[in-house]
C-alpha atoms as a PDB file:
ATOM      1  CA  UNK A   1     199.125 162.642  46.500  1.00  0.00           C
ATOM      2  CA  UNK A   2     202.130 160.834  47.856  1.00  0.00           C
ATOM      3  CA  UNK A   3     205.430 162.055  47.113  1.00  0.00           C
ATOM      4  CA  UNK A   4     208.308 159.208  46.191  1.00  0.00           C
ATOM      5  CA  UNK A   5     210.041 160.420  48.819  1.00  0.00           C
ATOM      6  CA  UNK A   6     207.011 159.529  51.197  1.00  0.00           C
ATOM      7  CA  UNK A   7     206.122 155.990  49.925  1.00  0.00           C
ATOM      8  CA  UNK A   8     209.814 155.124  50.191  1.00  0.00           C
ATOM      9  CA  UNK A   9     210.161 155.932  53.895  1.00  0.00           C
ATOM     10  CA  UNK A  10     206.741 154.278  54.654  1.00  0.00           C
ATOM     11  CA  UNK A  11     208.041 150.918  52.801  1.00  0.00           C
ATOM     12  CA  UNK A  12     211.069 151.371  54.868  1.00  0.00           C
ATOM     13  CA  UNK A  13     209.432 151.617  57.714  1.00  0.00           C
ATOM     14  CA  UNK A  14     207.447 148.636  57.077  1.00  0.00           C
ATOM     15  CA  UNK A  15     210.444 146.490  56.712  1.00  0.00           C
ATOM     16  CA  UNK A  16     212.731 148.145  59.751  1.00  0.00           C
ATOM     17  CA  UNK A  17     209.422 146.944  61.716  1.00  0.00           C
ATOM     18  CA  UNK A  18     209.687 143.292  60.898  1.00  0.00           C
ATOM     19  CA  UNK A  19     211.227 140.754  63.275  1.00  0.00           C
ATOM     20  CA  UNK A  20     215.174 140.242  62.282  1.00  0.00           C
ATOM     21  CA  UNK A  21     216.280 137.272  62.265  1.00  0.00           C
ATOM     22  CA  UNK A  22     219.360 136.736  63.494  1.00  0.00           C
ATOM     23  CA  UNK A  23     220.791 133.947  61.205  1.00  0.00           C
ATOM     24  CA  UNK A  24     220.802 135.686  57.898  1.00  0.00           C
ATOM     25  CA  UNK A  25     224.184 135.523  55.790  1.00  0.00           C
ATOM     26  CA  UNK A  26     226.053 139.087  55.221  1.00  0.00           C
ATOM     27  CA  UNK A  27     224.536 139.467  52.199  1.00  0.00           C
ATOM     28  CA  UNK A  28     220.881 138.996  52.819  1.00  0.00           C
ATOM     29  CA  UNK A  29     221.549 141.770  55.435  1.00  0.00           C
ATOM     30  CA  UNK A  30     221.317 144.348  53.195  1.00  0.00           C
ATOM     31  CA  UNK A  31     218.880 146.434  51.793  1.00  0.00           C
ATOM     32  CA  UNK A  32     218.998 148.803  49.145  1.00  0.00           C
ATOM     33  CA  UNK A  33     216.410 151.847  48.976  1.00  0.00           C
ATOM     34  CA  UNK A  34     216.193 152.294  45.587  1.00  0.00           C
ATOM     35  CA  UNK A  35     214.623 155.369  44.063  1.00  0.00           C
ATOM     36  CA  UNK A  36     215.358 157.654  40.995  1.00  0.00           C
ATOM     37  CA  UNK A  37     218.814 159.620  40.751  1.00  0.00           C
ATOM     38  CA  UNK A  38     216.935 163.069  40.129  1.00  0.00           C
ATOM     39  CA  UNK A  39     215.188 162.094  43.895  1.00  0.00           C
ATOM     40  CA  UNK A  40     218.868 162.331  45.530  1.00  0.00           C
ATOM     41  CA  UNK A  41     218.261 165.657  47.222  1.00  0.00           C
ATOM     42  CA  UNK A  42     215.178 165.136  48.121  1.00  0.00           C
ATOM     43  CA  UNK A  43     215.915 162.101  49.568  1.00  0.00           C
ATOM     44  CA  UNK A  44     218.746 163.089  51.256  1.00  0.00           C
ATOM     45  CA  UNK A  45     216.603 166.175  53.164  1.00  0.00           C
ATOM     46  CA  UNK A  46     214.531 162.961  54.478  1.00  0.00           C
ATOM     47  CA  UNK A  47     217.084 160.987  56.049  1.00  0.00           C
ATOM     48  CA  UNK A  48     215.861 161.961  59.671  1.00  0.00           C
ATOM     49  CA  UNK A  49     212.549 160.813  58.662  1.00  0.00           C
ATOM     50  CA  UNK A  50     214.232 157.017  57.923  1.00  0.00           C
ATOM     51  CA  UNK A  51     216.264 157.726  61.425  1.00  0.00           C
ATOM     52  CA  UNK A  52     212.956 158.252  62.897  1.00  0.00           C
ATOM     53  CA  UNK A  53     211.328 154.612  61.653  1.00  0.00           C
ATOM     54  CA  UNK A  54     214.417 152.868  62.742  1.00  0.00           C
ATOM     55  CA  UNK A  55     214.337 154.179  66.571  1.00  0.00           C
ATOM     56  CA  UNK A  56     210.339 153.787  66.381  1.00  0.00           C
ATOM     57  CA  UNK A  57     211.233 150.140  65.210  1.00  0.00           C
ATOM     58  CA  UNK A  58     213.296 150.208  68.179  1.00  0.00           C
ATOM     59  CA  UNK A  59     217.049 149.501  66.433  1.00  0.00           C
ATOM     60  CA  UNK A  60     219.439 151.960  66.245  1.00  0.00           C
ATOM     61  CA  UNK A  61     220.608 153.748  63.569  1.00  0.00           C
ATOM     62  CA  UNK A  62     224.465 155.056  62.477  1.00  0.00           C
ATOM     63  CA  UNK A  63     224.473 156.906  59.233  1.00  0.00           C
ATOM     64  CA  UNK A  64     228.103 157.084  56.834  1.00  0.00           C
ATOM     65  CA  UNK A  65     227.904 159.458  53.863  1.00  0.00           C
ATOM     66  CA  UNK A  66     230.409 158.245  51.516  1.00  0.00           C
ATOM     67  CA  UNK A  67     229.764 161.506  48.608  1.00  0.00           C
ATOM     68  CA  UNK A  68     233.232 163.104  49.950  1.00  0.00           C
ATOM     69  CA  UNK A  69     234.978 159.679  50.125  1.00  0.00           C
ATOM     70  CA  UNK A  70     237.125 159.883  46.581  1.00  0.00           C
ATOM     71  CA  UNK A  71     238.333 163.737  47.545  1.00  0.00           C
ATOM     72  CA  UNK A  72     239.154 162.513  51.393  1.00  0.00           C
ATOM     73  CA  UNK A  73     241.256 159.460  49.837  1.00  0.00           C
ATOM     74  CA  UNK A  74     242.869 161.816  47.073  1.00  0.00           C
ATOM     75  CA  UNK A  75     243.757 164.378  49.776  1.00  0.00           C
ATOM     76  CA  UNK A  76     246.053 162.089  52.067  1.00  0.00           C
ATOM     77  CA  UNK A  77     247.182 159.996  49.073  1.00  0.00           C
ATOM     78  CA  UNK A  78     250.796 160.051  48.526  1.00  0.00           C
ATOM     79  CA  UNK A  79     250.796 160.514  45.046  1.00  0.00           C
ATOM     80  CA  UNK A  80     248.092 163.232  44.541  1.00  0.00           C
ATOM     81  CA  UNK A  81     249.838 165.956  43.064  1.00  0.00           C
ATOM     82  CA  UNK A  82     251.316 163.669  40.773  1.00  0.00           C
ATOM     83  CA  UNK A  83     247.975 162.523  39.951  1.00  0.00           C
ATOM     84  CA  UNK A  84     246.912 166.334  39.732  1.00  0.00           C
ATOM     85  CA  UNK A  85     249.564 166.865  37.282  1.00  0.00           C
ATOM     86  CA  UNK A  86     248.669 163.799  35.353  1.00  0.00           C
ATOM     87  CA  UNK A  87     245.398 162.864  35.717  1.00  0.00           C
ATOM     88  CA  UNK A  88     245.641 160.209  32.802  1.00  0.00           C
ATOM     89  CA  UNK A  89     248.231 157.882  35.342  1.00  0.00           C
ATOM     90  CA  UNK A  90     245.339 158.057  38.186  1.00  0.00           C
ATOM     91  CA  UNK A  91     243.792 155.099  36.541  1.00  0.00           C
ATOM     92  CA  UNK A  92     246.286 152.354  38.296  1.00  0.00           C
ATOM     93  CA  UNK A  93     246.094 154.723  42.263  1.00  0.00           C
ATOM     94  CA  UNK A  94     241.978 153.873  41.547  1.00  0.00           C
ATOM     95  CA  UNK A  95     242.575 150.290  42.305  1.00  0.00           C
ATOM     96  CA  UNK A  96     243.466 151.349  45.943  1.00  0.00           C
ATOM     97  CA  UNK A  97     240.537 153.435  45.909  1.00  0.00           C
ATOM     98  CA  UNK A  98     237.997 150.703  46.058  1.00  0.00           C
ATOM     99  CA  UNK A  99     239.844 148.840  49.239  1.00  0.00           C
ATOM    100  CA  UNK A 100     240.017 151.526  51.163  1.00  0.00           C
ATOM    101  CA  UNK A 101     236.282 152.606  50.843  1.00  0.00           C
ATOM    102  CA  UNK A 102     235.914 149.198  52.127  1.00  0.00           C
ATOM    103  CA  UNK A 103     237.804 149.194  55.005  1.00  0.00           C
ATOM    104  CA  UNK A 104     236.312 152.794  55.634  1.00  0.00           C
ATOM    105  CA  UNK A 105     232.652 150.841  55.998  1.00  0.00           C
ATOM    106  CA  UNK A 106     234.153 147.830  57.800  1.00  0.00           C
ATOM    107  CA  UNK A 107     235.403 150.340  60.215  1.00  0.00           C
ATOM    108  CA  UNK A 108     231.873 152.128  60.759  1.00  0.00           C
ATOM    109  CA  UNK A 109     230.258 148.412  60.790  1.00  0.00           C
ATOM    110  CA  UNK A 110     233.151 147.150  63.479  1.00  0.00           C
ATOM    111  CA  UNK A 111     232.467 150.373  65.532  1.00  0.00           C
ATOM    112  CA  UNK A 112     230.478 149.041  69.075  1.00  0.00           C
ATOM    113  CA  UNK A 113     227.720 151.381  67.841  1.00  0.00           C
ATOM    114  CA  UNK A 114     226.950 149.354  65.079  1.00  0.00           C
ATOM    115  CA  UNK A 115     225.496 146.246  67.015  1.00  0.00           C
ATOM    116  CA  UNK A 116     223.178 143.592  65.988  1.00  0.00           C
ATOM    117  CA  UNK A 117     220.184 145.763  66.226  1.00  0.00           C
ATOM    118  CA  UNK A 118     221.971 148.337  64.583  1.00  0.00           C
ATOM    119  CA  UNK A 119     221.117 150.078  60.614  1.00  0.00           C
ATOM    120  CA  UNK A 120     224.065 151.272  59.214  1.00  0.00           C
ATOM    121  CA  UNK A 121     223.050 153.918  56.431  1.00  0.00           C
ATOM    122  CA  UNK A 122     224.927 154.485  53.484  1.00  0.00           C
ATOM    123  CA  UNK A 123     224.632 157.534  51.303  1.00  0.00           C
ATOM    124  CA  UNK A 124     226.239 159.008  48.452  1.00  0.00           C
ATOM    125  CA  UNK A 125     226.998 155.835  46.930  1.00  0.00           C
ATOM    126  CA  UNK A 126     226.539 157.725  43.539  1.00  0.00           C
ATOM    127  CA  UNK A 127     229.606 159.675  44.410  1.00  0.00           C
ATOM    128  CA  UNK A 128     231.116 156.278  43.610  1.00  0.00           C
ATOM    129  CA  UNK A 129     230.129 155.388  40.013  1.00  0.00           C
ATOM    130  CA  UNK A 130     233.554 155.071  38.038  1.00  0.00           C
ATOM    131  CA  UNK A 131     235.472 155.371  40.691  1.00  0.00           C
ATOM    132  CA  UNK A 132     235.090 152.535  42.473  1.00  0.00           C
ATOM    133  CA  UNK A 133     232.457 149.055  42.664  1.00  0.00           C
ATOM    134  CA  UNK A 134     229.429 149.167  44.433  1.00  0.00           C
ATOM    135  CA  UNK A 135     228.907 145.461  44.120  1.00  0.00           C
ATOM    136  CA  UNK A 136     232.166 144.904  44.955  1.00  0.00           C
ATOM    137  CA  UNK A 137     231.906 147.058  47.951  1.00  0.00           C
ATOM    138  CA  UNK A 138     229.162 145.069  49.154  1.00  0.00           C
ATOM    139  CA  UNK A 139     230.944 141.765  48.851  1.00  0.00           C
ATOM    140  CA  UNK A 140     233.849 143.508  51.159  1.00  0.00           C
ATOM    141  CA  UNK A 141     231.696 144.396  53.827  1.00  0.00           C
ATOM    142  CA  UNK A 142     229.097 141.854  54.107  1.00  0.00           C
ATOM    143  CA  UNK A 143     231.528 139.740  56.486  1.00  0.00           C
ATOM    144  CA  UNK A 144     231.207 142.426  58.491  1.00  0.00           C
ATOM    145  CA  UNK A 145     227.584 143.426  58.769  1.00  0.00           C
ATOM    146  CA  UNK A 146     226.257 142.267  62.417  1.00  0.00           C
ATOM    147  CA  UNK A 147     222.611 144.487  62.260  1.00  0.00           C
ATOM    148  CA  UNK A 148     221.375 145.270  58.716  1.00  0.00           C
ATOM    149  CA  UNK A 149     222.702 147.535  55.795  1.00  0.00           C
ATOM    150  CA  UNK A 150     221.015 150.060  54.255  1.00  0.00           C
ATOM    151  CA  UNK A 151     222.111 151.080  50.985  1.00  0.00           C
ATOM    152  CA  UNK A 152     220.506 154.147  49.741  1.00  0.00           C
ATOM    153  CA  UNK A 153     220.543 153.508  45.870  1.00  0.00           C
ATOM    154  CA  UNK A 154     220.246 156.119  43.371  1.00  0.00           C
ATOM    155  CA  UNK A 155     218.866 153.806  39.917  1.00  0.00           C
ATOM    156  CA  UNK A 156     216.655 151.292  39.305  1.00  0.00           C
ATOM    157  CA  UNK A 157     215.941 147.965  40.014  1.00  0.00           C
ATOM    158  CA  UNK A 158     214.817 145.473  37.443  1.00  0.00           C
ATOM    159  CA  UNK A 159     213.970 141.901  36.708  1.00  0.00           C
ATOM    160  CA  UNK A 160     216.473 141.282  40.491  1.00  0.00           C
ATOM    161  CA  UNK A 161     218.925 143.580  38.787  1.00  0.00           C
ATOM    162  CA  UNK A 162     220.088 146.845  40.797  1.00  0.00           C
ATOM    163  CA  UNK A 163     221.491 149.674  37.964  1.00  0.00           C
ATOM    164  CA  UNK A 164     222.962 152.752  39.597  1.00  0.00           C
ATOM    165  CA  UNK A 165     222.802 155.692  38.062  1.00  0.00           C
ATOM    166  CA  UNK A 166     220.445 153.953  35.516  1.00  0.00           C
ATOM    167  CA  UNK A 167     223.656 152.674  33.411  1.00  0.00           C
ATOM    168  CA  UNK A 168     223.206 149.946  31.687  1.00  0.00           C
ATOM    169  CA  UNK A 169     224.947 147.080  33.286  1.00  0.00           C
ATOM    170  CA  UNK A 170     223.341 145.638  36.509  1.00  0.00           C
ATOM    171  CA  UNK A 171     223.946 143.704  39.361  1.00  0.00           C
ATOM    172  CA  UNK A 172     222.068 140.749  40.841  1.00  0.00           C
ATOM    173  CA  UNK A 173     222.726 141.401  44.730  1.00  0.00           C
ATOM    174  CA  UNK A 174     221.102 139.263  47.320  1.00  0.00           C
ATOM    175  CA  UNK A 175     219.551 142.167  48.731  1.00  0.00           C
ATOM    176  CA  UNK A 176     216.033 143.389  49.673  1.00  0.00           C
ATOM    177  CA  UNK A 177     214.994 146.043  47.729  1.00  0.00           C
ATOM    178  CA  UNK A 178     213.297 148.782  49.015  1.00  0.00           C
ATOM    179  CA  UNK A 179     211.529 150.753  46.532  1.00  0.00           C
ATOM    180  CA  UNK A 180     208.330 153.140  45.949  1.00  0.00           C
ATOM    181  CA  UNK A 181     205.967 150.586  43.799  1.00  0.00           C
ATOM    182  CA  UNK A 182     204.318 151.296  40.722  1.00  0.00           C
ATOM    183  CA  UNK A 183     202.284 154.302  42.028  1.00  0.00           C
ATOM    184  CA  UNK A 184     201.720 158.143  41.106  1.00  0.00           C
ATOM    185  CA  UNK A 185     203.943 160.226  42.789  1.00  0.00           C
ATOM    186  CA  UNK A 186     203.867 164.283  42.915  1.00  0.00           C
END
């Protein structure tokens, strides 16, 4: 029997292996491998194996974790031990939160690395929910996408809406989703 795990990095494979074309807009660039948030571990143990269909695809690939990216921000903000001593008056230092994730992934997408034949990986995007926009986050960055973004999305997709963390609000991103299909996993 096929694990999720599996038949998610033999879809991804699939699509890393198709011909790219190179006029896409920023946001038909990215894809979102979408799979359920109790599969987050496992999934992250796998990311070599997704690294491995990239190169085989012959693209490159550039991972970016973003799970420690709120405690990294918090730790050279200026105001964090105000914050620490107030947590209630963080709410207004969040809304600087969300640009500078953004320029964070601009920066890994502007690196030379990250060419036109290039994946950029994203993790830990769940390390985000509350903190900051994922679908705004993705309209910051696709300006900058020259290769292909892949999003790894803990949720669901359904009916062309992506729900992270299964909430209940969704987003309709132009994306390509990348999921496990309607089969028995183990």
């Amino acid at each position: 029997m096929t694990t999720i795990i599996e038949a998610l990095c033999n879809n991804y494979a699939a699509q890393v292996g198709l011909a790219w074309q190179p006029d896409l807009a920023g946001p038909q660039r990215v894809w979102f491998v979408v799979y359920p948030p109790a599969a987050e571990r496992r999934l992250r143990l796998r990311l070599q194996t997704f690294e491995a269909a990239t190169q085989s695809a012959g693209k490159r690939w550039k991972h970016l974790d973003l799970t420690g990216a709120f405690s990294e921000w918090m730790a050279y903000h200026r105001y964090r031990d105000d914050y620490f001593g107030k947590p209630a008056s963080l709410g207004l230092g969040l809304k600087q939160f969300q640009p500078a994730v953004a320029d964070h992934v601009r920066s890994v997408l502007a690196n030379p690395d990250a060419d036109s034949s290039t994946v950029v990986a994203v993790s830990g995007i769940g390390s985000l929910f509350g903190l900051a926009s994922v679908s705004q986050l993705i309209s910051d960055v696709t300006a900058s996408i020259r290769g292909r973004l892949l999003v790894f999305f803990p949720g669901h997709t359904e009916h062309g809406l992506f729900k992270l963390l299964d909430a209940t609000a969704g987003y309709d991103y132009l994306a390509v989703a990348i999921t496990a299909d309607d089969g028995e996993y183990a």
